[in-house]
Protein backbone atom coordinates (compact mmCIF):
# COMPACT_ATOMS: atom_id res chain seq x y z
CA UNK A 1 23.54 14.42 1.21
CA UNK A 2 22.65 11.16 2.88
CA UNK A 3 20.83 8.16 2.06
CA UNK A 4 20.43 4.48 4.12
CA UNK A 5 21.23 1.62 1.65
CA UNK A 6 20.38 -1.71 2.87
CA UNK A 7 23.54 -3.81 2.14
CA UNK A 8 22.39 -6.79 3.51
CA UNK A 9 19.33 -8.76 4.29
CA UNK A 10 18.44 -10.49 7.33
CA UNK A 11 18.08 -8.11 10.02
CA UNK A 12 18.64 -4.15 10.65
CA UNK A 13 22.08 -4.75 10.90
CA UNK A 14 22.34 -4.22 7.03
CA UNK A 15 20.93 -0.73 6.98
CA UNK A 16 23.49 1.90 7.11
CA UNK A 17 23.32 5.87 6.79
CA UNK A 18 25.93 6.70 4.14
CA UNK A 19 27.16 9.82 2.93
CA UNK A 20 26.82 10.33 -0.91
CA UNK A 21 26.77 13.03 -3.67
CA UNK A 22 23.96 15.02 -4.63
CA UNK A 23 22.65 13.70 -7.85
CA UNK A 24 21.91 15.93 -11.11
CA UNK A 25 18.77 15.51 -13.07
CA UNK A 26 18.90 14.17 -16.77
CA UNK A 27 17.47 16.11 -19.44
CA UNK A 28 14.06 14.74 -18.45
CA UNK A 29 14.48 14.18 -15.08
CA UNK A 30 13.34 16.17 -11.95
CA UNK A 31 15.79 16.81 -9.03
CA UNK A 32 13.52 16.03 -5.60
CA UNK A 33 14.02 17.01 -2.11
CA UNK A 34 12.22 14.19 -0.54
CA UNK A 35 10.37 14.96 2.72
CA UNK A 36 8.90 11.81 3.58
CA UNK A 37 8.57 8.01 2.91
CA UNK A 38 6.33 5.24 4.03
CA UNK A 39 7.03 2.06 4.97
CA UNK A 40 5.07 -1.20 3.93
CA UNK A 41 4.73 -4.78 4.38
CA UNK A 42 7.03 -5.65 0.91
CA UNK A 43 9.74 -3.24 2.78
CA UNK A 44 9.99 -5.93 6.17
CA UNK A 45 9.79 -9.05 3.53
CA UNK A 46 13.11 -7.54 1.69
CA UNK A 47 14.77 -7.55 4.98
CA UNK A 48 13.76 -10.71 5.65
CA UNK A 49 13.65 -12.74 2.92
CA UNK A 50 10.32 -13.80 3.15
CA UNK A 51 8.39 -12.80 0.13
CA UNK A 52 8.80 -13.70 -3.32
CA UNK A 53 11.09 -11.03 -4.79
CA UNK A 54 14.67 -10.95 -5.12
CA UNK A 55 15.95 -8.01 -4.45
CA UNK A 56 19.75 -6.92 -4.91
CA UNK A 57 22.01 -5.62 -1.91
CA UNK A 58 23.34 -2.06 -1.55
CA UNK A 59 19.38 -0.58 -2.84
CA UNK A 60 18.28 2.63 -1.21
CA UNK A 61 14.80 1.00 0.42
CA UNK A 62 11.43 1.93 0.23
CA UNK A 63 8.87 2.52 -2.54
CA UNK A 64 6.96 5.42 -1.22
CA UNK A 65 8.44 8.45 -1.16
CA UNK A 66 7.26 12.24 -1.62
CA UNK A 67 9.03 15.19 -2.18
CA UNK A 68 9.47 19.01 -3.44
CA UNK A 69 10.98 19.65 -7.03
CA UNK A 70 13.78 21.73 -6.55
CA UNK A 71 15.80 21.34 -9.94
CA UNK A 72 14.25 19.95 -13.21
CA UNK A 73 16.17 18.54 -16.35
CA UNK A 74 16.01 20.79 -19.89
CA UNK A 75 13.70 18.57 -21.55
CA UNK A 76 10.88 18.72 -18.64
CA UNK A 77 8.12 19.86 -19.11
CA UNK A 78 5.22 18.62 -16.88
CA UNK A 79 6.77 19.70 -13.29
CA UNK A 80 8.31 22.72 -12.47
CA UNK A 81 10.67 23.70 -9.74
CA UNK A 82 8.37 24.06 -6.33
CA UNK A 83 6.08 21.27 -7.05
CA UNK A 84 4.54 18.74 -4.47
CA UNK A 85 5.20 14.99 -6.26
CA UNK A 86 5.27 11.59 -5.55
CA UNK A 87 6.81 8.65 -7.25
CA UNK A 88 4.98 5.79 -8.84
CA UNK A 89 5.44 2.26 -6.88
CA UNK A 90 6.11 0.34 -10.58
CA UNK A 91 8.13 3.99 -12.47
CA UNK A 92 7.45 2.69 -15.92
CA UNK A 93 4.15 1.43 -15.40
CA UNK A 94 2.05 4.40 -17.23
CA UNK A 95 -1.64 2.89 -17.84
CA UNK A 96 -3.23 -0.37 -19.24
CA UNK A 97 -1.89 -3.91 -18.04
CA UNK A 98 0.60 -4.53 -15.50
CA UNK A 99 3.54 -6.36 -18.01
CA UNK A 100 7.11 -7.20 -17.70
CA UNK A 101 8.03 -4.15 -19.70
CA UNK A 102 6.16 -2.14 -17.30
CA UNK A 103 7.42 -3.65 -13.77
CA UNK A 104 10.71 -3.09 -14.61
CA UNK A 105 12.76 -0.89 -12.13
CA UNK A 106 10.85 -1.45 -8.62
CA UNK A 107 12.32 0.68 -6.15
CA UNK A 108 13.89 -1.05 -3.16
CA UNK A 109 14.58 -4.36 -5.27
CA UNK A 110 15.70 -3.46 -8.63
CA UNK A 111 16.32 0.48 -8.13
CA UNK A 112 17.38 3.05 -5.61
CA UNK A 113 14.51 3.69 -3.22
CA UNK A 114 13.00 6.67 -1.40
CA UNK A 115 14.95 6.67 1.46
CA UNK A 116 17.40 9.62 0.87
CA UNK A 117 17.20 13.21 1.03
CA UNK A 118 17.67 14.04 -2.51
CA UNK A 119 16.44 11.99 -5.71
CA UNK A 120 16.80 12.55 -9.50
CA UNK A 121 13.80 11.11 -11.29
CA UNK A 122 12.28 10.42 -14.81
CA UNK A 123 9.23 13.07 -14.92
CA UNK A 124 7.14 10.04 -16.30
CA UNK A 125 7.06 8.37 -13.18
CA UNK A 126 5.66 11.17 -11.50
CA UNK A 127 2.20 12.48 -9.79
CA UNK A 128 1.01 15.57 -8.66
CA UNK A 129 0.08 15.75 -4.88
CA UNK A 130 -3.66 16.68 -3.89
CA UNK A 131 -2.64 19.94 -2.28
CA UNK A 132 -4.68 19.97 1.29
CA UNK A 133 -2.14 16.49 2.23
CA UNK A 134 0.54 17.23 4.83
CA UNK A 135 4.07 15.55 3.67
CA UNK A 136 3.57 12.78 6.19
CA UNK A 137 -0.27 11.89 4.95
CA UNK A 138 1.11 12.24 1.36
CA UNK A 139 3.46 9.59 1.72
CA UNK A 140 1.21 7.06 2.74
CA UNK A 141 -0.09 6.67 -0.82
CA UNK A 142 1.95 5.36 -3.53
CA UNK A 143 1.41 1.86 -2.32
CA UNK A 144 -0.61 0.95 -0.10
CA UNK A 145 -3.64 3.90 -0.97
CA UNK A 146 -3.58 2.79 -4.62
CA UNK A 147 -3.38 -1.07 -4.19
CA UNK A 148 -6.74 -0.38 -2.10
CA UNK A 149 -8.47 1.91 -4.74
CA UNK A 150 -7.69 -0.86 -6.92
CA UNK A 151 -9.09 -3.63 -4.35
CA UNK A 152 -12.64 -1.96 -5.05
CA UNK A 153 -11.86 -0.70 -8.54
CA UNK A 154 -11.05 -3.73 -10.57
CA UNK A 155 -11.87 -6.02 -12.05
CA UNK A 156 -14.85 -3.83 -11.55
CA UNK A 157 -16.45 -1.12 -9.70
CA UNK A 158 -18.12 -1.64 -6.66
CA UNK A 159 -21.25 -0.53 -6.74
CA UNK A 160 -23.16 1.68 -3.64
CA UNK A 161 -24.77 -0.99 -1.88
CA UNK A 162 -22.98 -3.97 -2.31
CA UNK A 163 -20.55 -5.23 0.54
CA UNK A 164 -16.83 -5.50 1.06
CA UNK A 165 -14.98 -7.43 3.63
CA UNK A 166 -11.37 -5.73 5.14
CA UNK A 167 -8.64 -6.97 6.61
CA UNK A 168 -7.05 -5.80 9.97
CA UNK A 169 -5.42 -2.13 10.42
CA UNK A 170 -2.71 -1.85 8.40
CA UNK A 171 -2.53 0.64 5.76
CA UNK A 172 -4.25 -0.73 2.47
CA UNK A 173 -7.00 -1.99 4.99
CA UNK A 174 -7.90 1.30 6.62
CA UNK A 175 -7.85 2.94 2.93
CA UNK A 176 -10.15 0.12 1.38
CA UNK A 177 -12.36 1.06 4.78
CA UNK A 178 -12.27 4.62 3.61
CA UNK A 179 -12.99 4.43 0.35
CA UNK A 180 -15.52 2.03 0.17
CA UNK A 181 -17.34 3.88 2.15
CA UNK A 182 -16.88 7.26 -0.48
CA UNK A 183 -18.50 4.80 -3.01
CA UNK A 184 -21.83 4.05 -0.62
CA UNK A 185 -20.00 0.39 -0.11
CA UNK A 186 -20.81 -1.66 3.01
CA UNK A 187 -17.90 -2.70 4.59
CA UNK A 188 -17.19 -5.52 7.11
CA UNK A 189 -14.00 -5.36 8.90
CA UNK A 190 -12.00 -7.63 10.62
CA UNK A 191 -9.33 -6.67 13.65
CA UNK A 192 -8.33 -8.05 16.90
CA UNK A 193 -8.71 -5.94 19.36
CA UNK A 194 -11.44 -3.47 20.64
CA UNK A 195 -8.97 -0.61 20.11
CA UNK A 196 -8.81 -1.32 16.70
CA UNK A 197 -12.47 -2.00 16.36
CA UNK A 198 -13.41 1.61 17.47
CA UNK A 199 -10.69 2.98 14.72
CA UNK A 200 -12.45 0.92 12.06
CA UNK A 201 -16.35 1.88 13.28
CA UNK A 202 -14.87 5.93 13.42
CA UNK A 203 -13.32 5.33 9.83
CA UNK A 204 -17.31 4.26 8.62
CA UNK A 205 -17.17 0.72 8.92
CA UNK A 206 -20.42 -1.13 9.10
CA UNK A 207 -19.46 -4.17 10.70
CA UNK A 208 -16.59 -5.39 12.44
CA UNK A 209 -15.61 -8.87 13.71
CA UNK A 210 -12.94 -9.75 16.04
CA UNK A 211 -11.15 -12.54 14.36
CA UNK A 212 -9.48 -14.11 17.43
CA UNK A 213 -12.86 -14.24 19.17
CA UNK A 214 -14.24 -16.04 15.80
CA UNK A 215 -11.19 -18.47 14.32
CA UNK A 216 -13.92 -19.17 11.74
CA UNK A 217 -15.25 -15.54 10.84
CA UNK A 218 -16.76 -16.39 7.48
CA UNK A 219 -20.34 -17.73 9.84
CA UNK A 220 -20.00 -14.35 11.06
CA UNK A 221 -19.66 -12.59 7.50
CA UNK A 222 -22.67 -15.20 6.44
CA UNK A 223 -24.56 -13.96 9.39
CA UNK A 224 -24.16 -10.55 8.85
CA UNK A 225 -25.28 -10.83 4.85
CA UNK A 226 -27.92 -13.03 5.51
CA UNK A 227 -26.47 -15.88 3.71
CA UNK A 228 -25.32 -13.86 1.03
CA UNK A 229 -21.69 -13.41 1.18
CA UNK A 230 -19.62 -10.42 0.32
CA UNK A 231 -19.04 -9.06 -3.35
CA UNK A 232 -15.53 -8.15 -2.64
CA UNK A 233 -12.91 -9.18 0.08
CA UNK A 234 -9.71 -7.39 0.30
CA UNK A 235 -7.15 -10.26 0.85
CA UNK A 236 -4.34 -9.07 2.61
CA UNK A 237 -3.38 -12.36 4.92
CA UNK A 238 -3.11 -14.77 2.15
CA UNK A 239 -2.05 -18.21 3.42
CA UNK A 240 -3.79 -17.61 6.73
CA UNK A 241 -6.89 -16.37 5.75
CA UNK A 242 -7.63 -17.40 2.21
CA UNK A 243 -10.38 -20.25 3.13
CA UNK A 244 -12.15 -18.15 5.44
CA UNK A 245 -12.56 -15.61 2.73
CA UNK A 246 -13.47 -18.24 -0.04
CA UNK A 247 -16.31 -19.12 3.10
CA UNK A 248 -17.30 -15.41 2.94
CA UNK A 249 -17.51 -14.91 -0.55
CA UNK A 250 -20.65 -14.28 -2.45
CA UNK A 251 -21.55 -16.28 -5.78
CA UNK A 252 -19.73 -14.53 -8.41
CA UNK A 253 -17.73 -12.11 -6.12
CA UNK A 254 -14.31 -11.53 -6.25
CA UNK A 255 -11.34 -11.51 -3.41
CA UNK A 256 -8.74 -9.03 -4.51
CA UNK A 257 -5.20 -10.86 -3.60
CA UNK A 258 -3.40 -8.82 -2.58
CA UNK A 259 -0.79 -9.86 0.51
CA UNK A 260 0.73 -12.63 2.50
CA UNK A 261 0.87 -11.11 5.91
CA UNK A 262 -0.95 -13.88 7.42
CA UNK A 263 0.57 -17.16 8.01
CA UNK A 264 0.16 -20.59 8.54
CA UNK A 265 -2.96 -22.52 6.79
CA UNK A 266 -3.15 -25.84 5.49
CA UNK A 267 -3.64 -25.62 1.03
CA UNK A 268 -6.35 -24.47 -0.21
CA UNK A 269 -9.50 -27.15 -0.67
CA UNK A 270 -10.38 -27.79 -3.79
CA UNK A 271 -14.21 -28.02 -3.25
CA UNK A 272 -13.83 -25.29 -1.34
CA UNK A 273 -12.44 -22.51 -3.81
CA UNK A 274 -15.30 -24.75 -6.58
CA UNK A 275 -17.96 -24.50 -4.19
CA UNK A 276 -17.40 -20.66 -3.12
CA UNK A 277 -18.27 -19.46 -6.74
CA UNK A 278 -15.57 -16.72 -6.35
CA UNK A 279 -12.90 -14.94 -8.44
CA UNK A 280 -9.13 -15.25 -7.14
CA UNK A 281 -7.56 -12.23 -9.06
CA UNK A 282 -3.92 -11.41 -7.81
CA UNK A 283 -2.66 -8.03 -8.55
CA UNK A 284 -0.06 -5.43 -7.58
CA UNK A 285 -0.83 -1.86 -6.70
CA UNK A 286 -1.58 0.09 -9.80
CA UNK A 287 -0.67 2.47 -12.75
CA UNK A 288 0.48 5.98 -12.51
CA UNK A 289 -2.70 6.72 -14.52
CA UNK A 290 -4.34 4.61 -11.47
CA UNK A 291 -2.70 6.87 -8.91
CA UNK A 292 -3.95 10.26 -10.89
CA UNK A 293 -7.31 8.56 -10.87
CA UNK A 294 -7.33 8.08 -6.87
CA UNK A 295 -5.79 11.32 -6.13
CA UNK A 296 -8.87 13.10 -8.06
CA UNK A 297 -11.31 11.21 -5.29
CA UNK A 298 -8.78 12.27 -2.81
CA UNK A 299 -8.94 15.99 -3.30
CA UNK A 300 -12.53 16.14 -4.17
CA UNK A 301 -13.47 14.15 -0.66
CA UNK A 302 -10.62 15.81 1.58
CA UNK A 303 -10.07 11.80 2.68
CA UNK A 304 -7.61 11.74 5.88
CA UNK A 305 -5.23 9.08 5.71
CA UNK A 306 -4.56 7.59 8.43
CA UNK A 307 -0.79 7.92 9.88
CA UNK A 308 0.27 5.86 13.12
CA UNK A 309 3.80 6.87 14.11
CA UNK A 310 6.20 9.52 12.39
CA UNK A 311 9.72 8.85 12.52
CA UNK A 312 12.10 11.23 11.85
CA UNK A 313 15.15 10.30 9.22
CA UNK A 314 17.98 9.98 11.57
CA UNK A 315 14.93 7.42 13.27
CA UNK A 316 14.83 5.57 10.30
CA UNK A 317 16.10 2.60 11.87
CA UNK A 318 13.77 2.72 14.67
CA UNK A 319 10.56 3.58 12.31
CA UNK A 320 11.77 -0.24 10.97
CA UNK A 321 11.95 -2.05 14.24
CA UNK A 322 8.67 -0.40 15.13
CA UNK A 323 6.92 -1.19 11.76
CA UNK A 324 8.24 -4.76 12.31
CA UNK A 325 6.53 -5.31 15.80
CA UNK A 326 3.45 -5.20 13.60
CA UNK A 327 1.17 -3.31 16.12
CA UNK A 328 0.46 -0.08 14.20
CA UNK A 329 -2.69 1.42 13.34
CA UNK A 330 -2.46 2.75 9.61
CA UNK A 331 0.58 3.84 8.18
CA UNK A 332 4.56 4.39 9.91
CA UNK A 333 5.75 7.16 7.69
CA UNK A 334 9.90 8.72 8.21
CA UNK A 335 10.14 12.66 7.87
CA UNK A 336 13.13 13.73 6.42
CA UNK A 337 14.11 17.31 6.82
């Protein structure tokens, strides 16, 4: 079989296609023919150094990855050899509390990622795929469709009614967009360019504000809510767009912290993050029992993810340097026959 393993960081240069042995599936382990993978915003900050992990060199990449069962271990018993899976972005992370314990064994920085054909996995860390999803769509969720269920789910359900502010077009965005508006949420959306505006408006969005047009969205937000603010913003830029959303927050809302793809902002105020009467919860995708959860609302609402460019493996390299240009609409997924 072959798999790319990224044996150094620092540009594309370190990602090789290698030829390596099947693996065989422990007793409780499931033997996958993987058919797609995903690639997000923690995959370009492992090449490049730029985000807070350390990862180690000579990984298979990539966290999201789907794939058929074609071989399971004598000890399994919850998949069976035919079924539609996907991994878990934290594998030991069952339910309850994101812990140490739990976060152990990340794909891509501590593990062997998705990016092979073939992959022996612990049944545990496993979901069942909502059946109407193509390979491609499917692939698009263990990351960035959970982390958004979770923007709106915790620390507590959105209710219908209430408002949520998004983030640009990239993949947890356009699912926050989406499933707010499967809870009766009102979302207001920020993007850059008209394009993306009409993407965002077709996916249900309420509102949307071109952030380059208005440096200082939050008046806009404020205008929109009638002084209000938002309940929830879905805080993918980090250091460049944290203060706006603090400006944009309601009284006792709550920006879900999610990303750093934004940068360049001076520290945070203090009477700023005092005055804005908001809750600044961090947190990192979600629990398999999280990812069961979502993929319930998935199947009963037929949701459509939302795929920009499919790559195929022997692309894999060029899915990268596209995904790194940072243009895409939604999700760059690879296809591996």
């Amino acid at each position: 079989m072959q798999s790319y393993r990224l044996e150094r960081f620092g540009s594309l240069e370190g990602l090789r296609l290698v030829e390596e042995e099947k693996p065989t599936p422990g007793r409780n382990q499931v033997l996958i023919k993987v058919r797609a993978c995903s690639l997000n915003y923690r995959d370009l900050a492992i090449l490049h150094g730029t985000g807070t992990l350390s990862p180690k060199p000579g990984l298979i990449p990539l966290s999201d990855g789907v794939g058929e069962v074609v071989k399971v271990g004598e000890a399994v018993n919850l998949f069976k050899v035919g079924d539609r899976v996907a991994g878990s972005f934290f594998p030991y992370w069952y339910a309850g509390q994101l812990s140490a314990s739990a976060g152990r064994g990340a794909y891509g920085t501590q593990a062997d990622g998705w990016l092979t054909q073939y992959k022996a996995v612990d049944e545990e860390t496993l979901v069942s795929l909502p059946d109407y999803l193509s390979w491609e769509q499917a692939a698009t969720l263990p990351c960035a469709a959970v982390t958004a269920w979770n923007s709106l789910q915790k620390s507590r359900p959105l209710q219908p009614g209430e408002t949520v502010l998004t983030q640009g077009t990239g993949g947890v965005a356009l699912f926050a967009v989406q499933f707010a508006k499967l809870m009766g949420v009102r979302v207001i959306a920020l993007t850059s360019t008209g394009e993306k505006a009409a993407v965002l408006r077709e996916l249900g969005a309420d509102y949307v504000i071109n952030y380059r047009e208005h440096p200082e969205w939050s008046t806009k937000v404020q205008e929109i809510t009638q002084g209000q603010g938002v309940t929830r913003v879905v805080e993918v830029g980090g250091p460049g767009t944290l203060t706006q959303s603090l400006l944009s927050s309601a009284p006792g809302g709550e920006i879900a912290l999610l990303g750093f793809v934004a940068k360049g902002s001076p520290a945070i105020d203090f009477m700023t993050l005092f005055k804005s009467g908001a809750t600044v919860r961090p947190f990192s995708v979600g629990s398999r029992e999280d990812f069961i959860a979502m993929n319930h609302a998935l199947a009963l609402s037929q949701l459509q993810p939302v795929v920009d460019k499919a790559f195929s493996f022997e692309e894999a390299v060029e899915a990268w340097r596209y995904f790194d240009n940072r243009q895409q609409t939604g999700k760059v997924v690879i296809s591996i026959n």
